[in-house]
N, C-alpha and C. Protein backbone atom coordinates (compact mmCIF):
# COMPACT_ATOMS: atom_id res chain seq x y z
N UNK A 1 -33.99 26.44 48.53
CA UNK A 1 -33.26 25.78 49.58
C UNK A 1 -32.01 25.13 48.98
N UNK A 2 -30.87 25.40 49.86
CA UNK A 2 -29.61 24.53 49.46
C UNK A 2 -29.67 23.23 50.16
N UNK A 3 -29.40 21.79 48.92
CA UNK A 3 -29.54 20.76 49.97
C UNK A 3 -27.59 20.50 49.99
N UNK A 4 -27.22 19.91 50.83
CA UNK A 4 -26.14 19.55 50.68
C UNK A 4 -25.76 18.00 51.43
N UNK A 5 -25.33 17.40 50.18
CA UNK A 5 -25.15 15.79 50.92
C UNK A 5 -23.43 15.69 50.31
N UNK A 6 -23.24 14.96 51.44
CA UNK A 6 -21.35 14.33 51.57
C UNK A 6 -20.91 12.83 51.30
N UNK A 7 -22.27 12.20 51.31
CA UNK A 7 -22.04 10.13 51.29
C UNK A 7 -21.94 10.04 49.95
N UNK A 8 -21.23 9.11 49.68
CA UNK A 8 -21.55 8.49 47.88
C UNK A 8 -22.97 8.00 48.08
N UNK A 9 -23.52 8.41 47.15
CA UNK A 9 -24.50 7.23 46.56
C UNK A 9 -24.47 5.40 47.03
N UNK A 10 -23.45 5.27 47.17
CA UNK A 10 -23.21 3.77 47.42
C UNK A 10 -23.53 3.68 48.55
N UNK A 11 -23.21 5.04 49.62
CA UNK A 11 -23.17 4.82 51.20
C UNK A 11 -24.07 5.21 52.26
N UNK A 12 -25.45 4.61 51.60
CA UNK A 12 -26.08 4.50 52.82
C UNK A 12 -27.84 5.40 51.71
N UNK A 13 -28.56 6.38 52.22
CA UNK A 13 -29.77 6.68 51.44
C UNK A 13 -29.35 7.95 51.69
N UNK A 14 -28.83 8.85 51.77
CA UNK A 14 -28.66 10.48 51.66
C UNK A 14 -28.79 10.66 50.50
N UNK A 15 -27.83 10.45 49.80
CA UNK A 15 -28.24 11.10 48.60
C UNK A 15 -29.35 10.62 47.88
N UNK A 16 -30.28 9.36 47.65
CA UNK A 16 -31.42 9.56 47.15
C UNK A 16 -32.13 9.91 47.89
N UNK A 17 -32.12 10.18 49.03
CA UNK A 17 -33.58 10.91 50.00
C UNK A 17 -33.14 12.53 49.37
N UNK A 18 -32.03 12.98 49.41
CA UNK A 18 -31.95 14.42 48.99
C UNK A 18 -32.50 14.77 47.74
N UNK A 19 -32.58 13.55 47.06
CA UNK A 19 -33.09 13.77 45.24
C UNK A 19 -34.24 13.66 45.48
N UNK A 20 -34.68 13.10 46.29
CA UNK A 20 -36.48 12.51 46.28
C UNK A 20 -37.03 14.24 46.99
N UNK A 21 -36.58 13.98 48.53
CA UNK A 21 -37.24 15.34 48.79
C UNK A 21 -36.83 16.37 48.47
N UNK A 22 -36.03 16.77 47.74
CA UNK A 22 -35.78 18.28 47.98
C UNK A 22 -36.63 19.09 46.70
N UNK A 23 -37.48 18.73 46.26
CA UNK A 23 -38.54 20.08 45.56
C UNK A 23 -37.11 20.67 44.28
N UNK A 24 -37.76 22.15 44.30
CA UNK A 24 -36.90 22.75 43.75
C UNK A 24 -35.65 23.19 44.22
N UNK A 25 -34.96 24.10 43.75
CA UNK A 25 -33.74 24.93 44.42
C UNK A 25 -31.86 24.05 43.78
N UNK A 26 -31.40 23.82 44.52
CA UNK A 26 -29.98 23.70 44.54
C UNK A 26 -29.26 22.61 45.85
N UNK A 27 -28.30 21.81 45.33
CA UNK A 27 -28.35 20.31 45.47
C UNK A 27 -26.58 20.78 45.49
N UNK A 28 -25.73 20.65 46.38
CA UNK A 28 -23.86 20.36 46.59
C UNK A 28 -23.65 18.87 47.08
N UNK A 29 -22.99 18.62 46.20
CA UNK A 29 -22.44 17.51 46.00
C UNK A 29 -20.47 17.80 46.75
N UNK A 30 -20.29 17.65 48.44
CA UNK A 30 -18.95 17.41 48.64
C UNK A 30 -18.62 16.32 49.60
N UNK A 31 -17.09 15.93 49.44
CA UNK A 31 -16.98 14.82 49.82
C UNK A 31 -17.13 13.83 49.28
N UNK A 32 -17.54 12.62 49.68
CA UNK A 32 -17.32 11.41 48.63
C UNK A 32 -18.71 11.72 48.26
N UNK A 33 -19.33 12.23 47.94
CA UNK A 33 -20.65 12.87 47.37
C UNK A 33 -20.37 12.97 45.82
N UNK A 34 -19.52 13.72 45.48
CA UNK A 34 -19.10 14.01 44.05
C UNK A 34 -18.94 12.83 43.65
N UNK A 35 -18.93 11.77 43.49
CA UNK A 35 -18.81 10.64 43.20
C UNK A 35 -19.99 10.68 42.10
N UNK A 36 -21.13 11.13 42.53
CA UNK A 36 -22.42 10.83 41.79
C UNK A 36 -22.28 12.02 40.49
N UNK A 37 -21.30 13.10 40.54
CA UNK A 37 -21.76 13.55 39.41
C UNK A 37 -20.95 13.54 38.39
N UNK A 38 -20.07 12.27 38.27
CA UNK A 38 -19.36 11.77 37.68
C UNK A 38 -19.40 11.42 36.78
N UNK A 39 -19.43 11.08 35.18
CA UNK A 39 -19.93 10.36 33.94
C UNK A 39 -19.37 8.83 34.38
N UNK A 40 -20.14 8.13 34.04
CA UNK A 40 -20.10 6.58 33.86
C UNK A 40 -20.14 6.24 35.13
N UNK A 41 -21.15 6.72 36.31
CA UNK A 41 -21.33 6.10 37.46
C UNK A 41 -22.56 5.32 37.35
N UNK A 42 -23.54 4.86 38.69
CA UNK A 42 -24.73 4.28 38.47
C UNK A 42 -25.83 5.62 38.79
N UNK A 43 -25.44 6.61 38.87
CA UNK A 43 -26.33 7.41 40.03
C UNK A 43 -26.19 8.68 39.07
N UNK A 44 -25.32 8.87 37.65
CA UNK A 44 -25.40 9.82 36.97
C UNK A 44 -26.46 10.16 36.28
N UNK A 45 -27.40 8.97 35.62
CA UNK A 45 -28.57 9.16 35.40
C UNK A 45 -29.83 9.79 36.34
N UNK A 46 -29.42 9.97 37.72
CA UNK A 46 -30.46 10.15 38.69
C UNK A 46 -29.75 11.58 38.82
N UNK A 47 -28.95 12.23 38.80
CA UNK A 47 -28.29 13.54 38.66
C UNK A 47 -28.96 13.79 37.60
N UNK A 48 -28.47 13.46 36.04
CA UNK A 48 -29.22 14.24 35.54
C UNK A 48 -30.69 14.37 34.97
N UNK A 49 -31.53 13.60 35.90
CA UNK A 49 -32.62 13.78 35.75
C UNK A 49 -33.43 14.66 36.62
N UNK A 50 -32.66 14.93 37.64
CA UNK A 50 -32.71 15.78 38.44
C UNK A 50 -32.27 17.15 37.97
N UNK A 51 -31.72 17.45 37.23
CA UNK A 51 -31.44 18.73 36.27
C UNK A 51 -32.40 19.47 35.90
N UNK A 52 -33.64 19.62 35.88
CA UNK A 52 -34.95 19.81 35.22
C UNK A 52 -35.43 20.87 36.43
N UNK A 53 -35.39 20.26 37.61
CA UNK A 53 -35.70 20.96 38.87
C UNK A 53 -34.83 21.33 40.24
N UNK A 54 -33.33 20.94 39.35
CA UNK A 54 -32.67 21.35 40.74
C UNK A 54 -31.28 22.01 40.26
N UNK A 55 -30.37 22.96 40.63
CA UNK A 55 -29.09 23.52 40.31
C UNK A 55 -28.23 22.70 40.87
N UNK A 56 -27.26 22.15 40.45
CA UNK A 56 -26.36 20.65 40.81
C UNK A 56 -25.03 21.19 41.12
N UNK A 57 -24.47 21.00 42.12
CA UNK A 57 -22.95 21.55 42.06
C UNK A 57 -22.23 20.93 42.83
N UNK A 58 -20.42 20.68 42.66
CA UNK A 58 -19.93 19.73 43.54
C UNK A 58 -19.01 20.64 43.41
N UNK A 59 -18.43 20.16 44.46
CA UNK A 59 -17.03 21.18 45.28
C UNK A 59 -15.68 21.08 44.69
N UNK A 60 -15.32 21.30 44.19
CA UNK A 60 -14.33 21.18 42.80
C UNK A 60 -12.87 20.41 43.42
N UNK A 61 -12.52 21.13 45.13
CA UNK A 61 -11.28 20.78 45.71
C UNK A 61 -11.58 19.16 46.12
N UNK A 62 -12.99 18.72 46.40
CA UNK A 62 -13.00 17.42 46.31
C UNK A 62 -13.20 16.44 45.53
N UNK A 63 -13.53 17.26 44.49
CA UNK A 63 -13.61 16.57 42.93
C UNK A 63 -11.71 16.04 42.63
N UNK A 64 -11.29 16.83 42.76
CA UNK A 64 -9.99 17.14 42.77
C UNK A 64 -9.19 16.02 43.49
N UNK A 65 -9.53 15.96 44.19
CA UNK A 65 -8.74 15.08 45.55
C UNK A 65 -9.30 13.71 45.27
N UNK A 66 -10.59 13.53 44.60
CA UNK A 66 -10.70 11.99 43.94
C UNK A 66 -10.31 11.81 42.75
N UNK A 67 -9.71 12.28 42.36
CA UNK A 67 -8.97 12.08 41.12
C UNK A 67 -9.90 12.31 39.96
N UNK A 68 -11.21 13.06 39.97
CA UNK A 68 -12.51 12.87 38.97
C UNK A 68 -12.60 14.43 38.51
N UNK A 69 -11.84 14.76 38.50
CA UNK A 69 -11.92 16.73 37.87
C UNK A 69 -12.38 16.60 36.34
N UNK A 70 -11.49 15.15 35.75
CA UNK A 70 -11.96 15.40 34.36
C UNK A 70 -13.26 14.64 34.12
N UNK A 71 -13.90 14.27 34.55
CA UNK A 71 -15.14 13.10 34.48
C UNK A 71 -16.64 14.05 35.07
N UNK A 72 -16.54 15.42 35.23
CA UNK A 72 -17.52 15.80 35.64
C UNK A 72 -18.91 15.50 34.82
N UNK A 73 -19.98 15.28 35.13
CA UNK A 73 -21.30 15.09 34.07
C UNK A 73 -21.43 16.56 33.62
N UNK A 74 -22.15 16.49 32.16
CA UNK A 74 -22.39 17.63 32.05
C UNK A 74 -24.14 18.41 32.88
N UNK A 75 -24.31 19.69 32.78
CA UNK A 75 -25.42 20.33 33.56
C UNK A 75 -24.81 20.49 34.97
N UNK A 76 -23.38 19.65 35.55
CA UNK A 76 -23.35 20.04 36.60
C UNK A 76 -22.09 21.07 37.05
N UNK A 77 -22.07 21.90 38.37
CA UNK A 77 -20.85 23.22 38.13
C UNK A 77 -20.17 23.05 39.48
N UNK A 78 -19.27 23.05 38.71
CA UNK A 78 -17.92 23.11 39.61
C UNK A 78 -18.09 24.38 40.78
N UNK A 79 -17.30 24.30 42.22
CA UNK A 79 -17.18 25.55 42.45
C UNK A 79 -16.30 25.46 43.95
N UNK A 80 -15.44 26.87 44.11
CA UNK A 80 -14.26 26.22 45.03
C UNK A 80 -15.22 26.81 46.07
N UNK A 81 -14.59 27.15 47.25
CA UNK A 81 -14.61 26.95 49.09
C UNK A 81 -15.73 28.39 48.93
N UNK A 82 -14.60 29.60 47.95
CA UNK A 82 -15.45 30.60 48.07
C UNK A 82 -17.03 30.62 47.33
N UNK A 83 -17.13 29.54 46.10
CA UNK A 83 -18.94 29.66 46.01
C UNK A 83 -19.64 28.70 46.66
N UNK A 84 -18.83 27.61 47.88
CA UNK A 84 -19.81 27.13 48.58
C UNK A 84 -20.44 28.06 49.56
N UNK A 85 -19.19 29.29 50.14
CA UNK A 85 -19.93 29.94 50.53
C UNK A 85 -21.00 31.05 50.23
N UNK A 86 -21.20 31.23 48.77
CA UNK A 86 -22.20 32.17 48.52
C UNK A 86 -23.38 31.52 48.23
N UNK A 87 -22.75 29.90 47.58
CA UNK A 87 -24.27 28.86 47.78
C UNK A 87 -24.93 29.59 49.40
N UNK A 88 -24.49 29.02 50.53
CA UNK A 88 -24.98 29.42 51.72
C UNK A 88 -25.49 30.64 52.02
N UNK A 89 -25.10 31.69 51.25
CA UNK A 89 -25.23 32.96 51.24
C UNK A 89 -26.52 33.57 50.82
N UNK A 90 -26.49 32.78 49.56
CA UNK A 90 -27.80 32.77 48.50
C UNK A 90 -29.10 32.45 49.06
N UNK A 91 -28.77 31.33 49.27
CA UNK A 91 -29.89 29.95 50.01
C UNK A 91 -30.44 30.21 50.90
N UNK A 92 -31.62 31.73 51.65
CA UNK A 92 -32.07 31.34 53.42
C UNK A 92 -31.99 30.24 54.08
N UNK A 93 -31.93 29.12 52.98
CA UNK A 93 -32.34 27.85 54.16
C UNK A 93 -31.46 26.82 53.57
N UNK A 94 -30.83 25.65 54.29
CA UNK A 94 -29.80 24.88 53.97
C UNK A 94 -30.22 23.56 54.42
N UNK A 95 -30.03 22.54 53.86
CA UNK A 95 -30.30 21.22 54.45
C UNK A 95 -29.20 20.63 54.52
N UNK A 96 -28.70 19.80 55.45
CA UNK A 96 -27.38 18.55 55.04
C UNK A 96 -27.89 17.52 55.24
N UNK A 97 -27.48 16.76 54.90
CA UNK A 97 -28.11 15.34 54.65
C UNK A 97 -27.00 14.14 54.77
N UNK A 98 -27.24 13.43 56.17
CA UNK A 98 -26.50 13.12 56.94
C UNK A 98 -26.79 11.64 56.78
């Protein structure tokens, strides 16, 4: 399953409900979302502990647009408009997390 959450970490429980439930599979990080897979945030440690059981990826044009392109954590992958859509492609099943 693809989960996909858009809130920072700061804003509100999406993104730790997405870390808690989502099992195995693959986790997009866009929007002020990428925030978390940032080096030297509070929530990078919970990314990469989540590495073990989940494929981590943030949307590179919004990585971009927060000024954090160079600060990515490592384990996690960049990817533009066209591999969000093959994430979706890949994935039968999609979650957003609102």
């Amino acid at each position: 399953m693809l989960h996909i959450v858009n809130k920072s970490p700061t804003d509100g429980s999406a993104f730790d409900s997405a870390l808690r439930l989502s099992g195995q599979g693959a986790l997009l990080l866009i929007e002020d979302a990428v925030y978390a897979a940032t080096r030297g945030n509070p929530a990078e440690a919970r990314i990469q502990g989540a590495l073990d059981r989940l494929k981590v990826y943030v949307l590179a044009p919004d990585l971009e647009a927060r000024g954090m392109a160079d600060r990515l954590s490592e384990g996690v992958t960049a990817v533009d408009y066209g591999g969000f859509v093959d994430l979706v492609a890949e994935h039968p099943n999609c979650q957003s997390w609102l």
